[in-house]
N, C-alpha and C. Protein backbone atom coordinates (compact mmCIF):
# COMPACT_ATOMS: atom_id res chain seq x y z
N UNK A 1 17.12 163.38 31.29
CA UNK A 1 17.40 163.23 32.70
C UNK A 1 18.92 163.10 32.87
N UNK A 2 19.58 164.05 33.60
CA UNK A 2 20.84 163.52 33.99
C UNK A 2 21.53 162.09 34.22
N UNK A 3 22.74 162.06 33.89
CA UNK A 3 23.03 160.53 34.04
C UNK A 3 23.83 161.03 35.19
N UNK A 4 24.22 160.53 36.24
CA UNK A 4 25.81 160.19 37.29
C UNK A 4 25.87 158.91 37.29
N UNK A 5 27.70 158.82 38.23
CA UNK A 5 28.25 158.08 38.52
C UNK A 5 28.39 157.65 39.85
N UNK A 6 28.42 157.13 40.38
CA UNK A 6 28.59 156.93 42.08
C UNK A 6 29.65 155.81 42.30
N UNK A 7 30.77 156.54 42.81
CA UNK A 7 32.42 155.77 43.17
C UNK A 7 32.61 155.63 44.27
N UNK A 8 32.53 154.39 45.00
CA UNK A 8 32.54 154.05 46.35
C UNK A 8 33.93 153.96 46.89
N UNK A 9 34.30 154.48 48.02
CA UNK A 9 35.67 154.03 48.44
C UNK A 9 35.55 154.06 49.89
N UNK A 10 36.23 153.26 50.75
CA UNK A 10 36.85 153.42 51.84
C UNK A 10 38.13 152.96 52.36
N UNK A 11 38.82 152.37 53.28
CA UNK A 11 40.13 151.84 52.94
C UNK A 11 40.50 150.59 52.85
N UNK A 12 39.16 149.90 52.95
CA UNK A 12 38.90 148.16 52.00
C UNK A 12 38.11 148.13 51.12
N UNK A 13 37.27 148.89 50.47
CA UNK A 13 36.47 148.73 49.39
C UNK A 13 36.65 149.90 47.99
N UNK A 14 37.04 150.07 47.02
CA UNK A 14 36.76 150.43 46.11
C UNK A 14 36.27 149.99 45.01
N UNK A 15 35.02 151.09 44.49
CA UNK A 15 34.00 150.25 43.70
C UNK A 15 34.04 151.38 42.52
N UNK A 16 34.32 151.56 41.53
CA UNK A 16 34.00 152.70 40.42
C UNK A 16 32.98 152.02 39.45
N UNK A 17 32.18 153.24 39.06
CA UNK A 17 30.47 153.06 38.21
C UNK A 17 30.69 153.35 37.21
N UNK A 18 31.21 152.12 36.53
CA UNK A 18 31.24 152.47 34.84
C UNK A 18 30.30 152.61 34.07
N UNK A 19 28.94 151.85 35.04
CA UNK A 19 27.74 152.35 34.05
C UNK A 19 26.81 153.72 34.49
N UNK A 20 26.68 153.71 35.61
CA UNK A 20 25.82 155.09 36.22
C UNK A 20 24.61 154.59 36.34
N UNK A 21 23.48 155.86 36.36
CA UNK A 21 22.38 155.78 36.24
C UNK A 21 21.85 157.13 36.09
N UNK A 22 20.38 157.35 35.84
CA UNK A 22 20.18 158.91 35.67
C UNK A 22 18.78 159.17 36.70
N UNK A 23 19.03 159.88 37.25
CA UNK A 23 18.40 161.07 38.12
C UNK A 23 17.56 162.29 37.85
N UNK A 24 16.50 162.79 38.46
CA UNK A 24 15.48 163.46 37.56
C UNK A 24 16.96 165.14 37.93
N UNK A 25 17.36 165.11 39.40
CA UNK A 25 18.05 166.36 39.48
C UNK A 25 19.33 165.96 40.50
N UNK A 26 19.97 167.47 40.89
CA UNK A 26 21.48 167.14 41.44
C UNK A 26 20.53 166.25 43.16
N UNK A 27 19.46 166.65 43.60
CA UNK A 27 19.41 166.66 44.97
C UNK A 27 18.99 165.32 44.80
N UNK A 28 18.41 164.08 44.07
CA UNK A 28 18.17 162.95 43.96
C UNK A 28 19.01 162.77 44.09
N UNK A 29 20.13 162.85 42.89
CA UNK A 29 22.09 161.99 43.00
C UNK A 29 22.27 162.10 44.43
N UNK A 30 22.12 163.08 45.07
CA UNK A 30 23.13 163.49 46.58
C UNK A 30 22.06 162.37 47.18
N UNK A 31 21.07 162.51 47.60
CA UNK A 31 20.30 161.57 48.55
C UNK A 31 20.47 160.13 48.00
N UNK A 32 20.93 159.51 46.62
CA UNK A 32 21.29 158.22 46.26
C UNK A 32 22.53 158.22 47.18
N UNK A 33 23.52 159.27 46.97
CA UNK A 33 24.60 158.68 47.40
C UNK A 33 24.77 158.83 48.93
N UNK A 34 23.79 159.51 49.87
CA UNK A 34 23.43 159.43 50.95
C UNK A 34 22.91 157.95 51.55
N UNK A 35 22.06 157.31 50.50
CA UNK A 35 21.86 155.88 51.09
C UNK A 35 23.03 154.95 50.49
N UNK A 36 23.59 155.33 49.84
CA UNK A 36 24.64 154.68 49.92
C UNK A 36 25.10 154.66 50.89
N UNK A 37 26.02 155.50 51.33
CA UNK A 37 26.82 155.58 52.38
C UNK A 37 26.06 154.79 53.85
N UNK A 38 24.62 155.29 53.73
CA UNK A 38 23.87 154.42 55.12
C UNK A 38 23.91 152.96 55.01
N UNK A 39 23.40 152.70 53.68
CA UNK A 39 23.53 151.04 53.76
C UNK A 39 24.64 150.43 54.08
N UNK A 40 26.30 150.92 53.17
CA UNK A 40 27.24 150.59 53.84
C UNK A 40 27.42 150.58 54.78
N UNK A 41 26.89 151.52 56.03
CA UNK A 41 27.56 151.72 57.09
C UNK A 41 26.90 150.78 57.87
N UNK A 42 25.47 150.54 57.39
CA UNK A 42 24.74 149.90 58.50
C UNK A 42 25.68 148.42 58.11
N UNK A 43 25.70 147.80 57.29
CA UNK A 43 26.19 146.51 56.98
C UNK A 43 28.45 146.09 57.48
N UNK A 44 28.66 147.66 57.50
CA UNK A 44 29.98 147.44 57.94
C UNK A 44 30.54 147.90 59.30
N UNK A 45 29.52 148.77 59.45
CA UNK A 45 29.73 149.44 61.17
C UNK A 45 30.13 147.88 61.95
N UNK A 46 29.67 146.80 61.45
CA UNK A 46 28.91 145.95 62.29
C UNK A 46 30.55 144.94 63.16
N UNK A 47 31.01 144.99 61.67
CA UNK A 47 32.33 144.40 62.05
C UNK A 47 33.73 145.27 62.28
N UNK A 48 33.65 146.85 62.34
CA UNK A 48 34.85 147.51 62.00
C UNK A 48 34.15 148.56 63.52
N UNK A 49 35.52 149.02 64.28
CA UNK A 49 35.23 150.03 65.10
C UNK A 49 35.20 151.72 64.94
N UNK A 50 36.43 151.71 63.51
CA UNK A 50 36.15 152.86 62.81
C UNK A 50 35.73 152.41 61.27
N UNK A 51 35.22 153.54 61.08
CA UNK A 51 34.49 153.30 59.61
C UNK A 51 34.93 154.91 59.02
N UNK A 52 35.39 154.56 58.21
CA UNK A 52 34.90 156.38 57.07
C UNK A 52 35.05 156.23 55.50
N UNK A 53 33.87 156.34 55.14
CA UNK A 53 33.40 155.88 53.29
C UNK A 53 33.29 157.40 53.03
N UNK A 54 33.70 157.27 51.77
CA UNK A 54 33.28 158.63 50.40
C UNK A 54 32.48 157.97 49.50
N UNK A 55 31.81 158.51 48.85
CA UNK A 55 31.06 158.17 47.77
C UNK A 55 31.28 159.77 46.92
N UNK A 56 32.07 159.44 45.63
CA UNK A 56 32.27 160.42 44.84
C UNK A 56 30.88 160.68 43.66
N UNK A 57 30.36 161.32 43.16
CA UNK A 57 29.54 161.61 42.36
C UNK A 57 30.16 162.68 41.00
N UNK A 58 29.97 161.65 40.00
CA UNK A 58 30.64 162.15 38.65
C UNK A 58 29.24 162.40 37.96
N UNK A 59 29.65 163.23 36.97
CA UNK A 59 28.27 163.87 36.03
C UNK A 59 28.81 163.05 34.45
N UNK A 60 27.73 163.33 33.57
CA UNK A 60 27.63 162.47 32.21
C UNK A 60 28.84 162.29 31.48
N UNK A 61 29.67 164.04 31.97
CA UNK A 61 31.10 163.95 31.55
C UNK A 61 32.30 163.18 32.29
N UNK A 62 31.68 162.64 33.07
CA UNK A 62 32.82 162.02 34.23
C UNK A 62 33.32 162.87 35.04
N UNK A 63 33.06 163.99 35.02
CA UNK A 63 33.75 165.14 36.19
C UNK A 63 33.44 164.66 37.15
N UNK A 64 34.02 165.14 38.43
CA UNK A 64 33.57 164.71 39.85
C UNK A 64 32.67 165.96 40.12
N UNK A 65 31.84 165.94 40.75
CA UNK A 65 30.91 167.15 40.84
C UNK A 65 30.32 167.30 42.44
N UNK A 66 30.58 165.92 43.27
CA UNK A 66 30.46 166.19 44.54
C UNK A 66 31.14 165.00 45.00
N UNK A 67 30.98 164.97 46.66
CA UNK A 67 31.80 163.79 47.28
C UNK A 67 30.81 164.36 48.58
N UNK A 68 30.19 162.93 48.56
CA UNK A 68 29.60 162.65 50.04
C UNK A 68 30.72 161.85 50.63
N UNK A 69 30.55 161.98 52.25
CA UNK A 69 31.04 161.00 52.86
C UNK A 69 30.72 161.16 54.65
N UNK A 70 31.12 160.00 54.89
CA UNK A 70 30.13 159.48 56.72
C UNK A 70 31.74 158.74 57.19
N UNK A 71 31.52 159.35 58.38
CA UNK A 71 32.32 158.56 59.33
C UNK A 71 31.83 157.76 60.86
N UNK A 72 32.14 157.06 60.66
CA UNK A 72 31.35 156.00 62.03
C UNK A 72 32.81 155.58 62.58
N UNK A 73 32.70 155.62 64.13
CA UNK A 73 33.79 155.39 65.17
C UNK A 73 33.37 154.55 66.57
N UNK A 74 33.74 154.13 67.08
CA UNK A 74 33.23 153.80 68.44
C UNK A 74 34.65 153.78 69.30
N UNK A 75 35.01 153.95 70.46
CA UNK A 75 35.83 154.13 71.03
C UNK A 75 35.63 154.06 72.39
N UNK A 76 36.19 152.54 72.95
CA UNK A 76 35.43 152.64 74.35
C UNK A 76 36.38 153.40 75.34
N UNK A 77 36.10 153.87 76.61
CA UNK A 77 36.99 154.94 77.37
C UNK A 77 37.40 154.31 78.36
N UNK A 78 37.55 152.93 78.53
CA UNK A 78 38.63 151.82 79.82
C UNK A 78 39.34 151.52 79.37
């Protein structure tokens, strides 16, 4: 089973995965790092008006092999 990495960043949190975990394929990793990004957001939207996280995804070799990422904003218009 594939192993990845999942490297969290935004512009207060960086988190790098020295241990990983493994995944049956690439579209599991992407949807892990999809709830990543949701859980963060749901838990930080809460206190921040803009939000924008990456979550990098490295393969067994450490390459980077994708980069999810979500942006959350609110902006009132008065």
């Amino acid at each position: 089973m594939p192993h990845y990495f999942f490297d969290i960043n935004d512009h207060d949190l960086s988190h790098r995965d020295d241990e990983g975990s493994a995944w049956p394929n690439r579209e599991a990793a992407r949807a892990h790092a999809m709830r990543i990004l949701a859980d963060i957001a749901r838990d930080e939207a809460r206190r921040q008006d803009r939000l924008h996280l990456f979550v990098t995804i490295r393969n067994e070799h450490r390459t980077v092999v994708a980069i999810a990422s979500l942006a959350v904003a609110c902006t009132w218009l008065d």
